[in-house]
N, C-alpha and C. Protein backbone atom coordinates (compact mmCIF):
# COMPACT_ATOMS: atom_id res chain seq x y z
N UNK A 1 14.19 2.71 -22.28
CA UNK A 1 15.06 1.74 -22.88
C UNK A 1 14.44 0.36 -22.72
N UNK A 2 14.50 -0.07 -23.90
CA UNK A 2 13.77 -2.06 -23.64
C UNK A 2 15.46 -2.78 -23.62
N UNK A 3 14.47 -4.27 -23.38
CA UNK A 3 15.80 -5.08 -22.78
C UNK A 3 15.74 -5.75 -24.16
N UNK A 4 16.23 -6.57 -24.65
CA UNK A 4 15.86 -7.50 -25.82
C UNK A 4 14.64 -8.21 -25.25
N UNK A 5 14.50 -8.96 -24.26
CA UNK A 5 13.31 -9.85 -23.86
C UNK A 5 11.73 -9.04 -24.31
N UNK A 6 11.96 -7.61 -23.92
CA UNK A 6 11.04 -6.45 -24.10
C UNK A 6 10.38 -6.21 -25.85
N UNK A 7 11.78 -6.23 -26.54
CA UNK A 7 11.71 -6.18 -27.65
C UNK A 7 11.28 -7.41 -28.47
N UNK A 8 11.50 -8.62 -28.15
CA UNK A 8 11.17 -9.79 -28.89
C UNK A 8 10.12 -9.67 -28.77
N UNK A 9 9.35 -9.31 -27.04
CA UNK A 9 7.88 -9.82 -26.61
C UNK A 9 7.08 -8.47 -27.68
N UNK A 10 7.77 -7.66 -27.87
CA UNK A 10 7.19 -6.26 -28.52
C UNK A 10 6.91 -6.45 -30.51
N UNK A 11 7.88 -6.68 -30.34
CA UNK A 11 8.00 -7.84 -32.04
C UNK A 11 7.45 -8.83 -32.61
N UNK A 12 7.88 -9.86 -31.69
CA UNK A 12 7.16 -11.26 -32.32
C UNK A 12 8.61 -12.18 -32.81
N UNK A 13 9.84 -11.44 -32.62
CA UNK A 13 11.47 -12.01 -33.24
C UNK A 13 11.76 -12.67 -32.74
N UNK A 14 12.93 -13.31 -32.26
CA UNK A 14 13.93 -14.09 -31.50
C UNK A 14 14.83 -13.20 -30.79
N UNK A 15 15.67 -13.90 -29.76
CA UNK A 15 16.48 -12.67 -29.39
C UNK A 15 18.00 -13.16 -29.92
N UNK A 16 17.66 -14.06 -30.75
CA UNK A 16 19.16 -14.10 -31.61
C UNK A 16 19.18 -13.24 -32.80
N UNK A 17 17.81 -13.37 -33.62
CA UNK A 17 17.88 -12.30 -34.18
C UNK A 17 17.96 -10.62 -34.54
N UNK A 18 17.08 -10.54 -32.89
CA UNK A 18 16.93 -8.95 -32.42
C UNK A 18 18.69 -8.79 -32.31
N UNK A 19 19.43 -9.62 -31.64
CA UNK A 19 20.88 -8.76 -31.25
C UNK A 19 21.50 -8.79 -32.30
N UNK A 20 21.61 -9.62 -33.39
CA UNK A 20 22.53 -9.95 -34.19
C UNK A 20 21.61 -8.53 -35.22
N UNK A 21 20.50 -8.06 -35.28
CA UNK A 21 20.05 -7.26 -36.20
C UNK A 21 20.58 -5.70 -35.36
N UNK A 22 20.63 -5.80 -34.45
CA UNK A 22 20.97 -4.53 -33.50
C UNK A 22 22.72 -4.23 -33.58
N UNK A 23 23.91 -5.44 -33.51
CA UNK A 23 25.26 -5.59 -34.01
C UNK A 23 25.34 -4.63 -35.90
N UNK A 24 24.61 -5.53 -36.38
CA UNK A 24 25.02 -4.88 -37.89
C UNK A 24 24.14 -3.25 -37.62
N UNK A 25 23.38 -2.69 -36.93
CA UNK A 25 23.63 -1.27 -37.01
C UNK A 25 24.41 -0.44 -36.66
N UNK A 26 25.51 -1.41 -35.74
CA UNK A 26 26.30 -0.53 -34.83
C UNK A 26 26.47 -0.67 -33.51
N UNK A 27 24.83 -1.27 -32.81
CA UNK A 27 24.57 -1.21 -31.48
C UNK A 27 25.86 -2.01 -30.85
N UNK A 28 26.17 -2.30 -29.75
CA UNK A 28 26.90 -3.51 -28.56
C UNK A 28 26.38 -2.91 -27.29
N UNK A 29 27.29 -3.83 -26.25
CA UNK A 29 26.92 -4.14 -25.16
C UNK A 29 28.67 -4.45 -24.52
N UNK A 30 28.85 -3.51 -23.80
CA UNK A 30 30.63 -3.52 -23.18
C UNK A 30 30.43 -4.45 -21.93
N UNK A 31 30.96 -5.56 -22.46
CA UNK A 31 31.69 -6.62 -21.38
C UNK A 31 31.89 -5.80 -19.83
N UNK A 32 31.82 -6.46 -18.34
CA UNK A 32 32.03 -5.89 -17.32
C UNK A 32 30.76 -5.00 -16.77
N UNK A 33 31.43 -4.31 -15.68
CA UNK A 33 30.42 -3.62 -14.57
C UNK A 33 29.82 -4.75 -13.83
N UNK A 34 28.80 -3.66 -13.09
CA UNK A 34 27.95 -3.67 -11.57
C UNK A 34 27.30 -5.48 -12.69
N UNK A 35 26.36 -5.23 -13.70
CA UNK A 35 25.53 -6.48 -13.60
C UNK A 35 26.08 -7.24 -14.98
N UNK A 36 27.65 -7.31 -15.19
CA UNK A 36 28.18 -8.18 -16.15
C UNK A 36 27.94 -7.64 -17.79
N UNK A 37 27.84 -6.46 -17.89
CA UNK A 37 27.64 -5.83 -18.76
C UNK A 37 26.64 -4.55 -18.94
N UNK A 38 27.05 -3.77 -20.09
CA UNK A 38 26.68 -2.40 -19.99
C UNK A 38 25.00 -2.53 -21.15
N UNK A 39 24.15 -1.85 -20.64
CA UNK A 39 23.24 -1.71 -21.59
C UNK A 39 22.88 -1.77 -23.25
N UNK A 40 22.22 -2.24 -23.95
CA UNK A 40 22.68 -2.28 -25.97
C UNK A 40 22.98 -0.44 -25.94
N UNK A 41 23.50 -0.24 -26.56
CA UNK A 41 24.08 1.29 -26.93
C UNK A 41 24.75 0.83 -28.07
N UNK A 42 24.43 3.03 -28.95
CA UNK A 42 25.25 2.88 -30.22
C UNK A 42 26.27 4.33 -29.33
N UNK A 43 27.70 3.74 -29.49
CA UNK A 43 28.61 4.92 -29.36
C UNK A 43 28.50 6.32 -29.81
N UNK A 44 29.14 7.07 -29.41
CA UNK A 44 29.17 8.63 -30.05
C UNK A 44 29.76 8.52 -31.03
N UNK A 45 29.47 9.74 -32.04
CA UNK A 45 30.28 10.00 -33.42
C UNK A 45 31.28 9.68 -33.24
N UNK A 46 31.96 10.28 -32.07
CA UNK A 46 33.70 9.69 -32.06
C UNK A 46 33.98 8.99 -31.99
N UNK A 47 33.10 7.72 -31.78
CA UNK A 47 33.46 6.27 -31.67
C UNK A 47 33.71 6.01 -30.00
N UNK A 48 33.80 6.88 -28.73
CA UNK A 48 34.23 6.23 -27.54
C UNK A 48 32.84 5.60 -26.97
N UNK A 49 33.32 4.67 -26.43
CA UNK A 49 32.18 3.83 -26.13
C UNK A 49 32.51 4.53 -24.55
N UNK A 50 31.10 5.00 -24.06
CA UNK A 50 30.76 5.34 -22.68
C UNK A 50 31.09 4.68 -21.53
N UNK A 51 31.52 3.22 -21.64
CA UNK A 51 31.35 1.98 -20.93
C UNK A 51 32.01 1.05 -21.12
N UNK A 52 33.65 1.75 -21.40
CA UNK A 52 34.41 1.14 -21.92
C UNK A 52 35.34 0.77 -20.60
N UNK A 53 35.83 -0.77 -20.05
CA UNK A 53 35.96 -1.11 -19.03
C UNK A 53 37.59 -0.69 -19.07
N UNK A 54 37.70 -0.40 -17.71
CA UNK A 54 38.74 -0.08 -17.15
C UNK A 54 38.58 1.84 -16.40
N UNK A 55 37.17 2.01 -16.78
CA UNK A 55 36.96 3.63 -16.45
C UNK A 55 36.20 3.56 -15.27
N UNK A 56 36.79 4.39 -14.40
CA UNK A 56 36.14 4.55 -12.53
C UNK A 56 34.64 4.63 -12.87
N UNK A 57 33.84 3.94 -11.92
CA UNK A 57 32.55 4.06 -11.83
C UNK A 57 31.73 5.14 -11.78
N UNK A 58 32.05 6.12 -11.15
CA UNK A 58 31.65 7.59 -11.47
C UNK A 58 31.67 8.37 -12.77
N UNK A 59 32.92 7.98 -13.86
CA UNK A 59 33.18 8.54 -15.05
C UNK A 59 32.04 8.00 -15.84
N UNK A 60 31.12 6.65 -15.66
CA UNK A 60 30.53 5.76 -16.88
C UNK A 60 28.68 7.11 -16.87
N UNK A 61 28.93 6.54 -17.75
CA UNK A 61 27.74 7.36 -18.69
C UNK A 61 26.01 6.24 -18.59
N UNK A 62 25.29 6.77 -17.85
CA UNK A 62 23.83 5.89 -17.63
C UNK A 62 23.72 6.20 -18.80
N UNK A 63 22.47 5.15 -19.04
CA UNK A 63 21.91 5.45 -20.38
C UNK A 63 20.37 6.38 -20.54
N UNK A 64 20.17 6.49 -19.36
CA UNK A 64 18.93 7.47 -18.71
C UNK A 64 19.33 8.67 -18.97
N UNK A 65 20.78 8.93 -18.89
CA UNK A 65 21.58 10.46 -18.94
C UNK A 65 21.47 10.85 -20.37
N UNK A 66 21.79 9.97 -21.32
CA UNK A 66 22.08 10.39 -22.83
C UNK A 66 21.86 11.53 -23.10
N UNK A 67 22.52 12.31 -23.83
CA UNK A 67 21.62 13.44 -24.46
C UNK A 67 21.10 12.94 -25.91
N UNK A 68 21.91 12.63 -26.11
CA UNK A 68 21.12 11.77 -27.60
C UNK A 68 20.78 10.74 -27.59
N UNK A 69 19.21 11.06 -28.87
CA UNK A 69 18.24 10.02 -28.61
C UNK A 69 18.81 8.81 -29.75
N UNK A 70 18.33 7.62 -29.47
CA UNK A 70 19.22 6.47 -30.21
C UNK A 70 18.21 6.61 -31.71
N UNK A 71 19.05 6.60 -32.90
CA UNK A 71 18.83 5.84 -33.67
C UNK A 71 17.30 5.53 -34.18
N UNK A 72 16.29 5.54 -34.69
CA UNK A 72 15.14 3.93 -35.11
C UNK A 72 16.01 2.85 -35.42
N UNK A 73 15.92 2.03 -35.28
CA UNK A 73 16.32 0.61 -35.83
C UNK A 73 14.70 0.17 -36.55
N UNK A 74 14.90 -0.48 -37.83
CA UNK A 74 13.78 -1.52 -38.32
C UNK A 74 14.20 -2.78 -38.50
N UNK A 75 13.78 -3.52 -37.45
CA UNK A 75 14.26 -4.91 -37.46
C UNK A 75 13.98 -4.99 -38.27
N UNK A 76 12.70 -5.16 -39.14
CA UNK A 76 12.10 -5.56 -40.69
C UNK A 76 13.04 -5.06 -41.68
N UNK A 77 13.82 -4.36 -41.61
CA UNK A 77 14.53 -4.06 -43.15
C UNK A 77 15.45 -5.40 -43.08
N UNK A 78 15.92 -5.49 -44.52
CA UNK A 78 16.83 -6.84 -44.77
C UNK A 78 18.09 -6.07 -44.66
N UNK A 79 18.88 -7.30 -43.84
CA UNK A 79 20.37 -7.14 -43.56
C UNK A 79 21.12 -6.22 -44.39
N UNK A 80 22.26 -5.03 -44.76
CA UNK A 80 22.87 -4.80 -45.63
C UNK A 80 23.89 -5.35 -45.44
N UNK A 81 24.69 -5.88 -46.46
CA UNK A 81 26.11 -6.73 -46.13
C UNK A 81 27.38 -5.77 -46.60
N UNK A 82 28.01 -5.96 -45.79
CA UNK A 82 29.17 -5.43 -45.41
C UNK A 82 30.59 -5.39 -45.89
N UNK A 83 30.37 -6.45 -46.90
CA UNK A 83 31.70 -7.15 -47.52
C UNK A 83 32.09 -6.28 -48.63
């Protein structure tokens, strides 16, 4: 897993643009926990986010654990809009 810092330095982007391009696929990052937030992750089909605050520390889902692998993202493709 890269951090954004990882990914900009890996790219050549910004890291306003890396997150805001990582948001319109889906990706976030759940508010709370041990270091003020949970890793970029895209939720399961069902939509529950792994790391959704208010769940005992033992229940949360590493992201080392996944069984599924994330996604490609191409930062290079142009935005699709949503409206």
């Amino acid at each position: 897993m890269m951090t954004i810092t990882e990914l900009c330095e890996a790219t050549g982007i910004k890291a306003y643009t890396a997150k805001e391009t990582l948001k319109k696929f889906g990706w976030h990052m759940a508010k709370g926990g041990p270091h003020g937030h949970s890793p970029w992750h895209k939720d399961s089909i069902s939509g529950v986010c792994p790391y959704k605050p208010g769940k005992k520390a033992g229940a949360s889902v590493q992201a080392d654990d996944q069984a599924d692998e994330p996604e490609e993202v191409n930062l290079d493709a142009p935005a699709i809009s949503q409206s």
